[in-house]
N, C-alpha and C. Protein backbone atom coordinates (compact mmCIF):
# COMPACT_ATOMS: atom_id res chain seq x y z
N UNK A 1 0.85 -1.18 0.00
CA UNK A 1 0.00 0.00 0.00
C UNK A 1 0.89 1.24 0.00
N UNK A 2 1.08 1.92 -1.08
CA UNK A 2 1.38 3.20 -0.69
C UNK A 2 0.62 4.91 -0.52
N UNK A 3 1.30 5.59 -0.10
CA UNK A 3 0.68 7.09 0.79
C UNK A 3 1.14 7.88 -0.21
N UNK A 4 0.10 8.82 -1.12
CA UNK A 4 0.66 10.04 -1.99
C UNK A 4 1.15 10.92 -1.16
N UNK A 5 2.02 11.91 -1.48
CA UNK A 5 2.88 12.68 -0.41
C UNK A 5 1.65 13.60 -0.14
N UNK A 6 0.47 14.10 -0.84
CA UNK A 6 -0.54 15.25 -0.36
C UNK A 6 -1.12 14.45 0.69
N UNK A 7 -1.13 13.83 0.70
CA UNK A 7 -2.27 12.58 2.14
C UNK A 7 -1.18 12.69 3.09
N UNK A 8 -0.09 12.42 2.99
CA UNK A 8 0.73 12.11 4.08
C UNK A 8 1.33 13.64 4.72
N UNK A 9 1.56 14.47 3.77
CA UNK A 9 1.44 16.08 4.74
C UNK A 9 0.15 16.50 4.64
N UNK A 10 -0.71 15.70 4.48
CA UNK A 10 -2.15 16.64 4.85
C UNK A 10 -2.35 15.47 6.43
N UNK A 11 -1.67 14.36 7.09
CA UNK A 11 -1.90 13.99 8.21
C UNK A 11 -0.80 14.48 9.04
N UNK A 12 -0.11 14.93 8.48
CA UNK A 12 1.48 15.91 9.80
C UNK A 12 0.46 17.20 9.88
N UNK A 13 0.13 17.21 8.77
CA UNK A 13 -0.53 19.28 9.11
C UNK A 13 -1.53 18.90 10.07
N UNK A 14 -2.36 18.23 10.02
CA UNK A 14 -3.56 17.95 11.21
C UNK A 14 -3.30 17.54 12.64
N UNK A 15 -2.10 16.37 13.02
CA UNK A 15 -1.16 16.56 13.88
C UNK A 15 -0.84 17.62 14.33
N UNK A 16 0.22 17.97 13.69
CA UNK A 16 0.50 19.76 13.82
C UNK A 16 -0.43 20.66 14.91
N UNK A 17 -1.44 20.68 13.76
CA UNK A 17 -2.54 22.06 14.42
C UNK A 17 -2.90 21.26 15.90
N UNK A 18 -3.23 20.13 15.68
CA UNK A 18 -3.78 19.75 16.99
C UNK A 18 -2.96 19.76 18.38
N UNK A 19 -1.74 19.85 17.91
CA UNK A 19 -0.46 20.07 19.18
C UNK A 19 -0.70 21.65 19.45
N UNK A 20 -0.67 22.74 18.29
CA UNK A 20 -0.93 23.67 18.75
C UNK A 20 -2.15 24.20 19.09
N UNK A 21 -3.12 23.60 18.91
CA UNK A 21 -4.39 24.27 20.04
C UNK A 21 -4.84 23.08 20.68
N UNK A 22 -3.99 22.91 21.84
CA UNK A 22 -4.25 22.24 23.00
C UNK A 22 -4.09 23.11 24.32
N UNK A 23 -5.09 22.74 24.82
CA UNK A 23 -5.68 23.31 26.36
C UNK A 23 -4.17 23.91 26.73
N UNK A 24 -3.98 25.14 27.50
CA UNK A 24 -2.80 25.31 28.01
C UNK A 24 -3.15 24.88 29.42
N UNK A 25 -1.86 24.57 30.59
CA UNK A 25 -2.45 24.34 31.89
C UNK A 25 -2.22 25.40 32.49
N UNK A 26 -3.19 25.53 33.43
CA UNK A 26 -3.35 26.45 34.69
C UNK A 26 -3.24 25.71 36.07
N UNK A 27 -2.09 26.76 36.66
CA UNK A 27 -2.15 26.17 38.04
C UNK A 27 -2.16 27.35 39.05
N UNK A 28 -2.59 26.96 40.15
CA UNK A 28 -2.45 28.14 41.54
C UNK A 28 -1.70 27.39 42.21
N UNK A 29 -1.18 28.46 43.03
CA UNK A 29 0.09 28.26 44.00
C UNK A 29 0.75 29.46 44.20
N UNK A 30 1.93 29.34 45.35
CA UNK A 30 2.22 30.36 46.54
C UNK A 30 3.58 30.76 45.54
N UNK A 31 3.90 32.13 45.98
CA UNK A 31 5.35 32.39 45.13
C UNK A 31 6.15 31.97 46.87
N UNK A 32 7.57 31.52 46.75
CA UNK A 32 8.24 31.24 47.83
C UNK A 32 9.70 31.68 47.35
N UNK A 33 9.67 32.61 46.07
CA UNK A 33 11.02 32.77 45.97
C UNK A 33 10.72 33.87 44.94
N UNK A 34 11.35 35.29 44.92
CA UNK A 34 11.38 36.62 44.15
C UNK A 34 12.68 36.66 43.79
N UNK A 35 13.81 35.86 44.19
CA UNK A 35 15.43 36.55 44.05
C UNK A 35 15.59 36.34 42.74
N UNK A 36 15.02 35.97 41.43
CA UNK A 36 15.70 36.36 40.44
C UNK A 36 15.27 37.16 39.32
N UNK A 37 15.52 37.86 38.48
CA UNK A 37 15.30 38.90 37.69
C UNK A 37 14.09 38.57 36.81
N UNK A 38 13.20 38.75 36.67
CA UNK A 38 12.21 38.50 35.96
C UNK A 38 11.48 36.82 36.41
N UNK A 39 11.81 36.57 37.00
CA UNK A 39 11.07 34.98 37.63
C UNK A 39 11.14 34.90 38.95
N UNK A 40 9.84 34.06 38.95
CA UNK A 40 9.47 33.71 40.39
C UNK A 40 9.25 32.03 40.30
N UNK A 41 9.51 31.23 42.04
CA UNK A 41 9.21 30.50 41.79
C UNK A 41 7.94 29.90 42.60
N UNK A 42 6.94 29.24 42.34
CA UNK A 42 6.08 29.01 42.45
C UNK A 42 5.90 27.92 42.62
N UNK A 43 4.93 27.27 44.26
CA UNK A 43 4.58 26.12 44.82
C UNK A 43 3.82 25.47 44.01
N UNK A 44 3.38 24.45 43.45
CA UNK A 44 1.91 23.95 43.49
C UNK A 44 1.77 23.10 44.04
N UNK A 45 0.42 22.97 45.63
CA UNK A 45 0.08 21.95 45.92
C UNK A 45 -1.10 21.33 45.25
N UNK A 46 -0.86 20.02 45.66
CA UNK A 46 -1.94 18.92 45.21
C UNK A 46 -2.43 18.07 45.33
N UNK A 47 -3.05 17.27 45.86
CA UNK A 47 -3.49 16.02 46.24
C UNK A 47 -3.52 14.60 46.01
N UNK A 48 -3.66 13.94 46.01
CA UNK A 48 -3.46 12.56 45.65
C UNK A 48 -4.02 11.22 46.53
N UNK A 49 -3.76 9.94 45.72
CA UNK A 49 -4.89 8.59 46.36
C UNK A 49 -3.67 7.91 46.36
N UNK A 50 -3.21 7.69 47.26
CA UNK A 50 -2.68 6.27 46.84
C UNK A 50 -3.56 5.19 46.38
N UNK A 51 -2.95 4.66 45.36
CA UNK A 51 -3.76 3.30 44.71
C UNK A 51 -4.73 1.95 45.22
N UNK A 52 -3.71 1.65 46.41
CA UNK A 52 -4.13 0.50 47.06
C UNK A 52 -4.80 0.91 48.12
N UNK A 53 -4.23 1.76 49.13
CA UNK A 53 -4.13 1.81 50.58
C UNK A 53 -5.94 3.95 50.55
N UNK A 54 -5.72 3.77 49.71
CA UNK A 54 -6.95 4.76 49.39
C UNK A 54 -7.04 6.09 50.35
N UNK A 55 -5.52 6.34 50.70
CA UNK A 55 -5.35 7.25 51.56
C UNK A 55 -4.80 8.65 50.73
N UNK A 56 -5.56 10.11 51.15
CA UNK A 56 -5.14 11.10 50.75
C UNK A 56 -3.65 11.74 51.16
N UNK A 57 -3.06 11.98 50.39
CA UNK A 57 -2.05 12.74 50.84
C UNK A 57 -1.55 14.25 50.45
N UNK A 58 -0.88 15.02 50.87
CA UNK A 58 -0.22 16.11 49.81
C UNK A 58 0.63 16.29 49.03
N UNK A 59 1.07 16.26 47.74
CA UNK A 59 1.88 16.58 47.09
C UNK A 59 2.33 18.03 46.56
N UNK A 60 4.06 18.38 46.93
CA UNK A 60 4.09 19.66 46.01
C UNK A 60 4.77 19.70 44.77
N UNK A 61 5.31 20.42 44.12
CA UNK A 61 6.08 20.83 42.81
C UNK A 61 6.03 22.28 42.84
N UNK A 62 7.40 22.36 42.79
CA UNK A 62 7.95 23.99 42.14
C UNK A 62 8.42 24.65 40.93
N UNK A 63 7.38 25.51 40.01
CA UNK A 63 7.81 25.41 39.07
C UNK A 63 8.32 27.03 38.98
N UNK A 64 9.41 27.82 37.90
CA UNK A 64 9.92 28.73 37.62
C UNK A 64 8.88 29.60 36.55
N UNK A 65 8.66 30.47 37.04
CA UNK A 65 7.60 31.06 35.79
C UNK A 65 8.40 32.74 36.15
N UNK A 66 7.79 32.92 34.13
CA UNK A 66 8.45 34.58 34.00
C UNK A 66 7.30 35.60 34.69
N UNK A 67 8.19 36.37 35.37
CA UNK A 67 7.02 37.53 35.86
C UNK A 67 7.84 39.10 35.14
N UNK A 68 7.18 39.47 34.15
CA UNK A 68 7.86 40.83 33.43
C UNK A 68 8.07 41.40 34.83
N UNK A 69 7.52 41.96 35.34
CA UNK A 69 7.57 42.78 36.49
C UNK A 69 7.84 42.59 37.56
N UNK A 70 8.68 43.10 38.91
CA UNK A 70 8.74 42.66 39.90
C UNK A 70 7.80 42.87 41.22
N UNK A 71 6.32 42.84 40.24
CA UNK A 71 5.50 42.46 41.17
C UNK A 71 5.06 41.56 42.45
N UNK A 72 5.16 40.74 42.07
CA UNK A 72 5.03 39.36 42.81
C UNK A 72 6.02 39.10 43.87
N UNK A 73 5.46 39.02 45.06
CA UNK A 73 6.16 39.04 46.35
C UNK A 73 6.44 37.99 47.13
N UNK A 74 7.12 36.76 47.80
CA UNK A 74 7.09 36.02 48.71
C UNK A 74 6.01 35.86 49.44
N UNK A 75 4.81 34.83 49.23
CA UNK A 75 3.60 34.85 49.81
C UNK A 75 2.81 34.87 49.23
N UNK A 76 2.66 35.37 47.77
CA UNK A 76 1.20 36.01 46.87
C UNK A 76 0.87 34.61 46.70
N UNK A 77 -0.42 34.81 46.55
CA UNK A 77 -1.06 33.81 45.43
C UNK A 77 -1.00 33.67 44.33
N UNK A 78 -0.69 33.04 43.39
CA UNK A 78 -1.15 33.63 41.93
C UNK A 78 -1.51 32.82 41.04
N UNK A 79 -1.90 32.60 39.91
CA UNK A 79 -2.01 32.11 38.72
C UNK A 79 -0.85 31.87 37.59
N UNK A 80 -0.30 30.72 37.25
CA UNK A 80 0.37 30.69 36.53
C UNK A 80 -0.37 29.93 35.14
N UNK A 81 0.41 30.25 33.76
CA UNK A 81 -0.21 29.47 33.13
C UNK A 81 1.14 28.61 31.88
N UNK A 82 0.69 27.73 31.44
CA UNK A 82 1.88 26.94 30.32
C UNK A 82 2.11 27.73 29.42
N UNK A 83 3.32 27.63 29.02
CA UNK A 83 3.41 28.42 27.91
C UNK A 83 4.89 27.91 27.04
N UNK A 84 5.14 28.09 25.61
CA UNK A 84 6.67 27.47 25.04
C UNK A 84 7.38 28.12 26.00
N UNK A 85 8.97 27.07 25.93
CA UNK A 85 10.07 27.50 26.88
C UNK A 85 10.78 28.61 26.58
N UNK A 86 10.79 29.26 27.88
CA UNK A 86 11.64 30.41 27.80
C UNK A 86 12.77 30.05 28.14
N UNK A 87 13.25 29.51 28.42
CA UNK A 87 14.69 29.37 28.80
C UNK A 87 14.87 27.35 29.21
N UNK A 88 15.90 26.98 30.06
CA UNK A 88 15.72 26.12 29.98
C UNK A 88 14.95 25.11 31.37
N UNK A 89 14.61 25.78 31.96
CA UNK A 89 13.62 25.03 32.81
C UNK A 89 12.45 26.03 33.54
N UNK A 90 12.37 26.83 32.22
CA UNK A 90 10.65 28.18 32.78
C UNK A 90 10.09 28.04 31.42
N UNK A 91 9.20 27.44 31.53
CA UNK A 91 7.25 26.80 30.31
C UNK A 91 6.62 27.54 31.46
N UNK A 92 6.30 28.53 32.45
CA UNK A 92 5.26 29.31 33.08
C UNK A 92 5.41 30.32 33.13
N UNK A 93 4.57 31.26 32.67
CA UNK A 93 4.17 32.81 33.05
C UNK A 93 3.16 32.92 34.00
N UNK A 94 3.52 34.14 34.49
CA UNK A 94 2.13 34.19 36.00
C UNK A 94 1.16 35.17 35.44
N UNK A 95 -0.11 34.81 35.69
CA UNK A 95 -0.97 35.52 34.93
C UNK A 95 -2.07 36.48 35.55
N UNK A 96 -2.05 36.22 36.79
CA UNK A 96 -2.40 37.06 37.85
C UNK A 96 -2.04 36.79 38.86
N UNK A 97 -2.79 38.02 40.04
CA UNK A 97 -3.00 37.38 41.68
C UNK A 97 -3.92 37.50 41.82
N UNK A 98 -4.08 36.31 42.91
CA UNK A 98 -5.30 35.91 43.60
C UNK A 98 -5.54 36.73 45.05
């Protein structure tokens, strides 16, 4: 069986688009760190089951997100959201406070 090349880049182009309009994620969480120039870093807690034993627990993760401004203070709440990499370990911009 073979694929004419218009069929076969008309299924990468549909691929494609579909990578780029996918849901971005949103997360809330605490800033716990302002010391560097345009980024903050940011808690997220979260919850979880263990599988077997059906017990809740807490989980965190800290992720680096760009803040243009040196708004954002040790303590805020805020909104971060996904976004392509800015550098090599910040995919978050903060998008408000809470």
């Amino acid at each position: 069986m073979t694929i004419d090349k218009r069929h076969y880049w008309s299924i990468v182009n549909r691929q494609m688009l579909i990578v780029n309009f996918m849901a971005k994620k949103k997360l809330q969480g605490m800033v716990v760190s302002d010391k560097m120039q345009k980024t903050v870093v940011v808690k997220v807690e979260s919850i979880k089951e263990h599988p077997k034993y059906k017990r809740r627990f807490k989980t965190h993760k800290k992720y680096k997100a760009h803040a243009e401004n040196q708004e954002y203070k040790v303590g805020d709440k805020v909104v971060i959201e996904e976004t392509a990499p800015i550098s090599k370990d910040k995919h978050f911009k903060v998008i408000s406070k809470i």
